[in-house]
C-alpha atoms as a PDB file:
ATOM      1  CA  UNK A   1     119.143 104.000 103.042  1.00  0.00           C
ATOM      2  CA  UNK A   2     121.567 105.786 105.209  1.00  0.00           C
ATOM      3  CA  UNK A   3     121.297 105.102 109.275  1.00  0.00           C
ATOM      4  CA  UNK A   4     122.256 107.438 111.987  1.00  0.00           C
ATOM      5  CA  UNK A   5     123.360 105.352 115.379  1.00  0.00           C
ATOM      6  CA  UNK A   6     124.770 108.355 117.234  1.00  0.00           C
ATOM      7  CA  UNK A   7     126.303 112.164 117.019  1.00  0.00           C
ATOM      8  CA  UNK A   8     128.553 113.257 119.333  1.00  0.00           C
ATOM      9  CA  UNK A   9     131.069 115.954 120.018  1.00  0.00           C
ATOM     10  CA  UNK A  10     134.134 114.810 117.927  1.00  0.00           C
ATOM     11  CA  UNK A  11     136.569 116.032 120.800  1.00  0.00           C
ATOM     12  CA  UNK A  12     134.469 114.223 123.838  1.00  0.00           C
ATOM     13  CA  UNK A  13     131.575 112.425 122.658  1.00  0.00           C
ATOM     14  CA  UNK A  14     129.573 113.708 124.686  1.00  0.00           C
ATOM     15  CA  UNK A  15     125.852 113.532 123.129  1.00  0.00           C
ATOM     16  CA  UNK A  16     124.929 116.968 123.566  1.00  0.00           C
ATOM     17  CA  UNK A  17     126.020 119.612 120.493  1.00  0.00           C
ATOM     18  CA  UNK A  18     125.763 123.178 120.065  1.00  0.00           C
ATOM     19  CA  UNK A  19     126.388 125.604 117.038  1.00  0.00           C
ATOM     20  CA  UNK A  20     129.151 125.704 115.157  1.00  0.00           C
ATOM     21  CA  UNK A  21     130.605 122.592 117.056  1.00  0.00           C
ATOM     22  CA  UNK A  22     132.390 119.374 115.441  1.00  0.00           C
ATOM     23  CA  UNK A  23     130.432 116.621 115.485  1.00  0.00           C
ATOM     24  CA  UNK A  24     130.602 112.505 114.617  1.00  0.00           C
ATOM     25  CA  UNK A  25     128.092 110.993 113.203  1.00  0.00           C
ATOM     26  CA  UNK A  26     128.047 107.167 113.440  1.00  0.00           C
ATOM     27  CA  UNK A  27     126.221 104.803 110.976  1.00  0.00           C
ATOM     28  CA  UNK A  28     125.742 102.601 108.329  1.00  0.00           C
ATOM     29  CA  UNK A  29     125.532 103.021 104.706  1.00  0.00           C
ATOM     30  CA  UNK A  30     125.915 106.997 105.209  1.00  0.00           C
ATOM     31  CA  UNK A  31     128.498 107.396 102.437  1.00  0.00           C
ATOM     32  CA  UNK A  32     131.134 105.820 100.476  1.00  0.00           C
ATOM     33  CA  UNK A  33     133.318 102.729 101.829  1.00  0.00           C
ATOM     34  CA  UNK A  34     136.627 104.950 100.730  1.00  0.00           C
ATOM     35  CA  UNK A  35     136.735 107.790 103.612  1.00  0.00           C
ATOM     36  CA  UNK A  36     136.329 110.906 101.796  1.00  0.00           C
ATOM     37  CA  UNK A  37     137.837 114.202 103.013  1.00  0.00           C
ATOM     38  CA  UNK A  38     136.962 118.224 103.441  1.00  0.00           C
ATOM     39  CA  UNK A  39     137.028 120.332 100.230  1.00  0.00           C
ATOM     40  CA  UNK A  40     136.589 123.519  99.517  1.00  0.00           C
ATOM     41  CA  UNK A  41     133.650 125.026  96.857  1.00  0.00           C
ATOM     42  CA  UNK A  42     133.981 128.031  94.629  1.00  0.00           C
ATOM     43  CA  UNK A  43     133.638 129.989  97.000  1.00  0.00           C
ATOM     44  CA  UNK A  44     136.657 128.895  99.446  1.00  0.00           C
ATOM     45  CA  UNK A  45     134.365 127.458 101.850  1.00  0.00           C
ATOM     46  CA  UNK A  46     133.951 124.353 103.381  1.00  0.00           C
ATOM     47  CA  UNK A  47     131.608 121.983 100.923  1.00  0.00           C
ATOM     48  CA  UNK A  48     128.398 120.508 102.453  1.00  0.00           C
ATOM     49  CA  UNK A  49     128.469 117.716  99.824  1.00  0.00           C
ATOM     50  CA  UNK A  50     131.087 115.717  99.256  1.00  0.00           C
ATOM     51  CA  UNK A  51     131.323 112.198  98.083  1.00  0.00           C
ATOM     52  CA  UNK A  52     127.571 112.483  97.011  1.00  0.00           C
ATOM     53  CA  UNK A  53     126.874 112.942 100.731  1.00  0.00           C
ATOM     54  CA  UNK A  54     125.386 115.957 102.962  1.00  0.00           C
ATOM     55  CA  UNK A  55     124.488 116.377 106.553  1.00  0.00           C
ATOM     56  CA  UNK A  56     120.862 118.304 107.448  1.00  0.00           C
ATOM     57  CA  UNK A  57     120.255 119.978 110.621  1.00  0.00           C
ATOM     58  CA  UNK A  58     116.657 120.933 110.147  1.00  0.00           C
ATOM     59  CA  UNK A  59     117.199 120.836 106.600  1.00  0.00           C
ATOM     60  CA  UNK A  60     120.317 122.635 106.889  1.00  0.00           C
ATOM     61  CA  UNK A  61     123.100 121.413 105.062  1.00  0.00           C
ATOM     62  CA  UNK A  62     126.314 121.314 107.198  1.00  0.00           C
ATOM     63  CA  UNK A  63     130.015 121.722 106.396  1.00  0.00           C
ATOM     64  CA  UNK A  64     131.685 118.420 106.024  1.00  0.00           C
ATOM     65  CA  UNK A  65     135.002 117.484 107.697  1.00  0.00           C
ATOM     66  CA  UNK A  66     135.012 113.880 106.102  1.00  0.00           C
ATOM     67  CA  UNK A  67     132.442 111.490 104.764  1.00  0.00           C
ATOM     68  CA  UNK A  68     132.406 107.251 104.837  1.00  0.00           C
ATOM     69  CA  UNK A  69     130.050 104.265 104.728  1.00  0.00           C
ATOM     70  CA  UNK A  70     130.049 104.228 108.859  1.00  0.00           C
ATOM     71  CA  UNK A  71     131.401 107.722 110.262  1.00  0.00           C
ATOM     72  CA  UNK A  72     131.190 111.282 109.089  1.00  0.00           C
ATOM     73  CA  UNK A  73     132.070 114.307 110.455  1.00  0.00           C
ATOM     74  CA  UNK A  74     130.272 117.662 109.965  1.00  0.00           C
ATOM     75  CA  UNK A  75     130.266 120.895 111.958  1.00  0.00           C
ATOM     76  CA  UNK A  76     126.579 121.953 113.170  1.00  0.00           C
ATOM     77  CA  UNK A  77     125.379 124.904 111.118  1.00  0.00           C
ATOM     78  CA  UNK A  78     125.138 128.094 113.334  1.00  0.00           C
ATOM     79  CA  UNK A  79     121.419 128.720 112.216  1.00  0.00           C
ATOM     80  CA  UNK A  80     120.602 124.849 112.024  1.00  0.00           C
ATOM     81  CA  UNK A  81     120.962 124.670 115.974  1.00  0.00           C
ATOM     82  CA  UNK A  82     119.081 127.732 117.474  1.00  0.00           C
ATOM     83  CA  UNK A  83     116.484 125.650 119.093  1.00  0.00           C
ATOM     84  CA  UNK A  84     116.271 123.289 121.856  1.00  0.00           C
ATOM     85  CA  UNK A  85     116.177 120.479 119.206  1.00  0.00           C
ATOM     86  CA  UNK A  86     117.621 119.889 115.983  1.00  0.00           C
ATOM     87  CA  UNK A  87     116.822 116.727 113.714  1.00  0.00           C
ATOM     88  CA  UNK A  88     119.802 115.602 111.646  1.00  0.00           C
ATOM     89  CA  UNK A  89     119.740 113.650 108.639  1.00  0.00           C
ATOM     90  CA  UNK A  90     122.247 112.185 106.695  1.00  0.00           C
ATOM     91  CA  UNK A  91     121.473 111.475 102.531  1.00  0.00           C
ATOM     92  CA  UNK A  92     123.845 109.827 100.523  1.00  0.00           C
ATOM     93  CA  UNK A  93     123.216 110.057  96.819  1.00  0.00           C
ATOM     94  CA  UNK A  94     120.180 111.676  97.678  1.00  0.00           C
ATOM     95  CA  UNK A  95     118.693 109.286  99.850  1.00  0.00           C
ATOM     96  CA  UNK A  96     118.183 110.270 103.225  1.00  0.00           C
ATOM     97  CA  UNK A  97     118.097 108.972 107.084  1.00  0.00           C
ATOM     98  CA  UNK A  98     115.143 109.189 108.627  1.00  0.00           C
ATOM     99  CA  UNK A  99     115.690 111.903 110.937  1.00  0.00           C
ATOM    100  CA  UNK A 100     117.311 111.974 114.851  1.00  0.00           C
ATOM    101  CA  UNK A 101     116.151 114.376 117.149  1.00  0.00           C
ATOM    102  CA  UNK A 102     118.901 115.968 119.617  1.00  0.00           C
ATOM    103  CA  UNK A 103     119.371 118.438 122.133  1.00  0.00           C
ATOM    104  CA  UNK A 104     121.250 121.499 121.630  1.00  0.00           C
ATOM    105  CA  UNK A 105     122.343 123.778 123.967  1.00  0.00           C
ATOM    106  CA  UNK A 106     124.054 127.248 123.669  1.00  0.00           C
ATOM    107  CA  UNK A 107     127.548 125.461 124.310  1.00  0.00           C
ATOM    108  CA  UNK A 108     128.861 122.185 124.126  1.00  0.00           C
ATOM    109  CA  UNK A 109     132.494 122.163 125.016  1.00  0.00           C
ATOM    110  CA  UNK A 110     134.761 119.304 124.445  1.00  0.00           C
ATOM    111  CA  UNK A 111     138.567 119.287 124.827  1.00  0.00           C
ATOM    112  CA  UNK A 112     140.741 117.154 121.987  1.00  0.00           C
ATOM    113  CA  UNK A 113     142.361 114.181 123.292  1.00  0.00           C
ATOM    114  CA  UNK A 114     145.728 112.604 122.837  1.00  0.00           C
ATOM    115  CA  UNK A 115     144.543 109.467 122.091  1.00  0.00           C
ATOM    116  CA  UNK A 116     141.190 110.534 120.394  1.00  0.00           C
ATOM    117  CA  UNK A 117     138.934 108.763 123.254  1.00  0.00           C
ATOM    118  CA  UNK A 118     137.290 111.768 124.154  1.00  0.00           C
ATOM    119  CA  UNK A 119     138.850 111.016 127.680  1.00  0.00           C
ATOM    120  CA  UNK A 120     142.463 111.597 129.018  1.00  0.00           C
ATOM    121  CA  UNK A 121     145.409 113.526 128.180  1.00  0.00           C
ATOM    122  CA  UNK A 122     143.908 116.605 126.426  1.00  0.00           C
ATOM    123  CA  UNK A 123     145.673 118.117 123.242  1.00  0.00           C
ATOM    124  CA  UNK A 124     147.578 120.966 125.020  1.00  0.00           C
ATOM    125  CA  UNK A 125     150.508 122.818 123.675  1.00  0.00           C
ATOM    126  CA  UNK A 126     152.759 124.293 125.393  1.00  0.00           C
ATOM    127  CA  UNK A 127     154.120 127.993 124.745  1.00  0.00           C
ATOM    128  CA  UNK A 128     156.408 127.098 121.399  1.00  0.00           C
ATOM    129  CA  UNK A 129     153.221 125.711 119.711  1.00  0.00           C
ATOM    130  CA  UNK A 130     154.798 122.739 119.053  1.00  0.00           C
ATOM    131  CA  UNK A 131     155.375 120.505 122.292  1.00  0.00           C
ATOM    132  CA  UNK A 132     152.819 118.783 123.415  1.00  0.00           C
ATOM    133  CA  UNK A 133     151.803 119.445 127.259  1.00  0.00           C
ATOM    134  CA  UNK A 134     152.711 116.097 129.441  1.00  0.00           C
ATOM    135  CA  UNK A 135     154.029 114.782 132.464  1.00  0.00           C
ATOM    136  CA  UNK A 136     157.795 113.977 130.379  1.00  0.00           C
ATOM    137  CA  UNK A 137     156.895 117.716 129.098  1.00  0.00           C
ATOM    138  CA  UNK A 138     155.055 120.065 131.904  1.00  0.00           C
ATOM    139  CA  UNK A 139     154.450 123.655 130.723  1.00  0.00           C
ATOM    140  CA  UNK A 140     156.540 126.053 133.177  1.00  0.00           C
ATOM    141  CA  UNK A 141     154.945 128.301 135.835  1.00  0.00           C
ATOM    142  CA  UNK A 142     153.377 131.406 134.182  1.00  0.00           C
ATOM    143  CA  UNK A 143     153.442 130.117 130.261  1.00  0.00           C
ATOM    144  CA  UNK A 144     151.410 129.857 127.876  1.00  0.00           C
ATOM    145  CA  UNK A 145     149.365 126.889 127.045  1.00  0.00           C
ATOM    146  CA  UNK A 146     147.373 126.344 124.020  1.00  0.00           C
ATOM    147  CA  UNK A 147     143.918 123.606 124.133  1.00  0.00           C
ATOM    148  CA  UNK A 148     141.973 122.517 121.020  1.00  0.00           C
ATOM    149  CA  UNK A 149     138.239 122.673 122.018  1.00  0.00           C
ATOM    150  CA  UNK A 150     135.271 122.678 119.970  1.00  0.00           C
ATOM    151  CA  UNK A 151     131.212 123.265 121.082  1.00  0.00           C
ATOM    152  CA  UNK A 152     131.674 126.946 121.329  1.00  0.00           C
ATOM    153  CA  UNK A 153     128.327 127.933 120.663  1.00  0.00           C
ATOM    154  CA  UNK A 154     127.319 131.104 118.922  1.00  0.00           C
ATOM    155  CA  UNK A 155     130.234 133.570 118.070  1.00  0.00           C
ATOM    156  CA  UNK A 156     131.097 137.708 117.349  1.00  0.00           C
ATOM    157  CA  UNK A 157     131.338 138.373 114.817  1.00  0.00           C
ATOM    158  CA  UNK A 158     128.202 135.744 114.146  1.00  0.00           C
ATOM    159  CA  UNK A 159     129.915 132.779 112.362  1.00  0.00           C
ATOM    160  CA  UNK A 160     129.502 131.897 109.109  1.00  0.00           C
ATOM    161  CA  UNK A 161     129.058 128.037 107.949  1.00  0.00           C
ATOM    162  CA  UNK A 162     131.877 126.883 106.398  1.00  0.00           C
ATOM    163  CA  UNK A 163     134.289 129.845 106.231  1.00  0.00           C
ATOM    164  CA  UNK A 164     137.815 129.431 107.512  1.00  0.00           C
ATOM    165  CA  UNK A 165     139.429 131.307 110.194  1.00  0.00           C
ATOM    166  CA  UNK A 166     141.368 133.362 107.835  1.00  0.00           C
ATOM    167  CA  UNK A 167     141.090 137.054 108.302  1.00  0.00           C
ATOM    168  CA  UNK A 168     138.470 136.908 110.902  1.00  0.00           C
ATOM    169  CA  UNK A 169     138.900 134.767 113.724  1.00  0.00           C
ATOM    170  CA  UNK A 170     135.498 134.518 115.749  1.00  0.00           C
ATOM    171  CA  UNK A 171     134.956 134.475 119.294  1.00  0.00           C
ATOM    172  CA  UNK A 172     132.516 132.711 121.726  1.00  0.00           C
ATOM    173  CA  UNK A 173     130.076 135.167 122.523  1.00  0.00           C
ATOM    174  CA  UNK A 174     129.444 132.313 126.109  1.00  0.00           C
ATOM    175  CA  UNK A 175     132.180 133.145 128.953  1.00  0.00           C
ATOM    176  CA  UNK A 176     135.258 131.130 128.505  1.00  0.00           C
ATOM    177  CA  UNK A 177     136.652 130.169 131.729  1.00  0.00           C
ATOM    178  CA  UNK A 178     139.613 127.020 132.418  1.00  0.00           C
ATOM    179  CA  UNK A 179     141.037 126.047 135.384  1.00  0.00           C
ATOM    180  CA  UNK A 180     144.577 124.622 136.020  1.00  0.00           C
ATOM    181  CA  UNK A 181     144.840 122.113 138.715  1.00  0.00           C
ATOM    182  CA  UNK A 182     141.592 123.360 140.467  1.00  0.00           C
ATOM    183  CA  UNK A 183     143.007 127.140 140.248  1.00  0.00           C
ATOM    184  CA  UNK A 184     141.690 129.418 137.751  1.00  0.00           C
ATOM    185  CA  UNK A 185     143.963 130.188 134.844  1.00  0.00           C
ATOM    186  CA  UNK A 186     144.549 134.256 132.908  1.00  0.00           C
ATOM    187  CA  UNK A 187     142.582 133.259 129.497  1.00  0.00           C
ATOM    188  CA  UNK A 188     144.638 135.130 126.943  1.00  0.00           C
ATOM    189  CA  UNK A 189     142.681 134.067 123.686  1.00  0.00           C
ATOM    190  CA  UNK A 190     139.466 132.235 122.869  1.00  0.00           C
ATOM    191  CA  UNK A 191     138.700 132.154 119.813  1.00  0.00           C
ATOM    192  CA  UNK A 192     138.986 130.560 116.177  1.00  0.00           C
ATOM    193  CA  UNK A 193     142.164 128.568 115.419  1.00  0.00           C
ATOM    194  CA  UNK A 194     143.828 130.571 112.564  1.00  0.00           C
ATOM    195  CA  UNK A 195     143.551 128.898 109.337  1.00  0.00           C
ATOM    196  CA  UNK A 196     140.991 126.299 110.514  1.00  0.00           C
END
């Protein structure tokens, strides 16, 4: 049967997830060998089973990013995490995990990394949306920058499992605050990434 190892944050890794966040799940035997990735149902959303596999969070089953034999990714359901412990389960053709209890808190934030560590260079744009922030390519005084963060926690309007940021682009309904080199930086979105 499936096993669960870990879940982390998909951005940082940190153990700690919140609703409507992007999590890894590490295993063995939790899907098949050939990574399988995100499709949509019939109804345009996000399919919790693919490759004969789902994720539970309390029973819950959660959108899937991608599914294989040792890693999955899923994104915690918003209702599956409103307590101060979820149990997650992963079943592969309908054989389950036997359940790991984690905490959840109301956010979880974790900023993408350039090298997917979960530790250095963060994914930051700069203002043409297409440069990527660095030393070789520093954003200029007073731009724009755009980060890709997930473990936003609950959102207005409430979000719904597995629907893309098409024509309604949630918001955190937590306090979004970033800093810049210790100084505190004019947030001018926070929010869904369109299309995603």
């Amino acid at each position: 049967k499936p096993v669960i190892g870990a879940v982390t944050n998909v951005a940082s890794y940190s153990q700690t997830i919140a609703p409507g966040e992007m999590v890894a799940i590490f295993g063995t035997g939790m899907g098949p060998a050939k990574l399988v990735p995100l499709q949509l149902d019939t109804n345009g959303l996000v399919s919790a089973m693919i490759g004969g596999v789902r994720v539970l969070f309390d029973g819950i089953p959660a959108p899937l990013v991608y599914v294989s034999a040792t890693q999955c990714s899923a994104v915690v359901p918003y209702l599956g995490a409103l307590k101060a412990t979820t149990h997650v389960q992963v079943e592969y053709q309908g054989v389950r995990s036997d359940p790991m209890e984690l905490p959840v808190a109301a956010t979880a934030p974790g900023l993408f990394t350039a090298d997917l560590s979960g530790q250095g260079q963060g994914v930051v744009l700069n203002d043409d949306n297409v440069t990527v922030n660095s030393p070789a390519t520093p954003a200029s005084v007073g731009s724009v920058v755009i980060l890709w963060v997930t473990g936003e926690g609950l959102t207005d309007p409430p979000g719904v499992d597995g629907r893309l940021a098409v024509d309604v682009l949630p918001k955190p309904l937590a306090a979004v605050s970033v800093d810049i080199g210790g100084l505190p930086a004019t947030i001018q979105y926070a929010g869904a990434a369109p299309g995603n």
